[in-house]
Protein backbone atom coordinates (compact mmCIF):
# COMPACT_ATOMS: atom_id res chain seq x y z
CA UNK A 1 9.85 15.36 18.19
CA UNK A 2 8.30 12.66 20.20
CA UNK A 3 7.61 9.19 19.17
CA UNK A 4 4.06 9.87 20.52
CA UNK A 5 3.81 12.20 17.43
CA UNK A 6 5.59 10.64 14.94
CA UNK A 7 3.52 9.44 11.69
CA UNK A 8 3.78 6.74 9.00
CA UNK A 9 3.21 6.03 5.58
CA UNK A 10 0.46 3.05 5.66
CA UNK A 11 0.30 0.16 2.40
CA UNK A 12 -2.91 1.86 1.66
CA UNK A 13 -1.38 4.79 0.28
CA UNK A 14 -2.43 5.57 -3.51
CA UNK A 15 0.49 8.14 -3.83
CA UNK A 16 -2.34 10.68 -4.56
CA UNK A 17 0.00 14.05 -3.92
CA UNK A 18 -2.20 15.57 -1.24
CA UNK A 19 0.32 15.25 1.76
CA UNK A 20 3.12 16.58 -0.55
CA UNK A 21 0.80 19.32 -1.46
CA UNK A 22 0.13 20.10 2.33
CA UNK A 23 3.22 19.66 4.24
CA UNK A 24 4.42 23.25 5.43
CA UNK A 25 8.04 21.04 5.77
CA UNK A 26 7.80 19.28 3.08
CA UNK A 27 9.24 16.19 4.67
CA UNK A 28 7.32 13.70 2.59
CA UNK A 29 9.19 11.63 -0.20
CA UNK A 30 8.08 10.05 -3.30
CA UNK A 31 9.74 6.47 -3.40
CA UNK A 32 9.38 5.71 -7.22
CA UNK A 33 9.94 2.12 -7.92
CA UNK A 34 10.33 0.83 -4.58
CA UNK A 35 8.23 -1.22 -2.21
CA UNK A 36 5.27 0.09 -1.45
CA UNK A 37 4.23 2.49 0.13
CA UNK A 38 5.31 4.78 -2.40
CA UNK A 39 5.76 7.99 0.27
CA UNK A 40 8.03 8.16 3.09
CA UNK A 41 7.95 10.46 6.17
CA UNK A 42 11.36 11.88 6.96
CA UNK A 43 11.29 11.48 10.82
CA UNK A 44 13.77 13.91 11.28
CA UNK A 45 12.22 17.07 9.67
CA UNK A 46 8.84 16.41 10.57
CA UNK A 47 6.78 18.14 13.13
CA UNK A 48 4.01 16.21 13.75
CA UNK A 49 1.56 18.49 12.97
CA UNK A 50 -0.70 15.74 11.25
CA UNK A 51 -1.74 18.00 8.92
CA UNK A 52 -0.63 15.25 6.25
CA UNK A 53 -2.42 12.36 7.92
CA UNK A 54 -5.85 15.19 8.06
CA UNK A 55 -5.88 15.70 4.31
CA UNK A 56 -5.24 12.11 3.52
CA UNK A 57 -8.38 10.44 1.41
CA UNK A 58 -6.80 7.00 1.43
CA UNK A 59 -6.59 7.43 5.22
CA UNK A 60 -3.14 5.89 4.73
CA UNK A 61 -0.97 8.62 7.20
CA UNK A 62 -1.28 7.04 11.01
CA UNK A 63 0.41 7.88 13.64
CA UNK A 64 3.28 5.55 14.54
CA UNK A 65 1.57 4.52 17.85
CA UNK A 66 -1.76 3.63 16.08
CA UNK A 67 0.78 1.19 14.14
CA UNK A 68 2.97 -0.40 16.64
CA UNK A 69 0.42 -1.80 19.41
């Protein structure tokens, strides 16, 4: 995958389930207990599809570019 099309996890998250729900990789984990956010993308399974970031109601799945300029 490219780095153009990687996404991340944003503070916003509310750990809701819909990305989990959606992912046809299921490359999202639940980080119970740890610092937020409480999901984490597993860069090397995921596609980029965005399909997570799409069905998002926190709006808390950017992409990685949106995040780093």
């Amino acid at each position: 995958m490219r780095i153009e099309d990687r996404f991340t996890v944003t503070d916003a998250c509310t750990a809701c389930g819909a990305c989990l729900r959606t992912c046809h990789l299921k490359c999202l984990r639940i980080e119970l207990g740890g610092p937020k956010p409480p999901l984490t993308i597993l860069q090397e399974v995921c596609d980029g599809c965005g399909e997570c970031a799409e069905v998002c109601p926190a709006e808390a799945i950017k992409p990685l570019k949106e995040i780093e300029t």
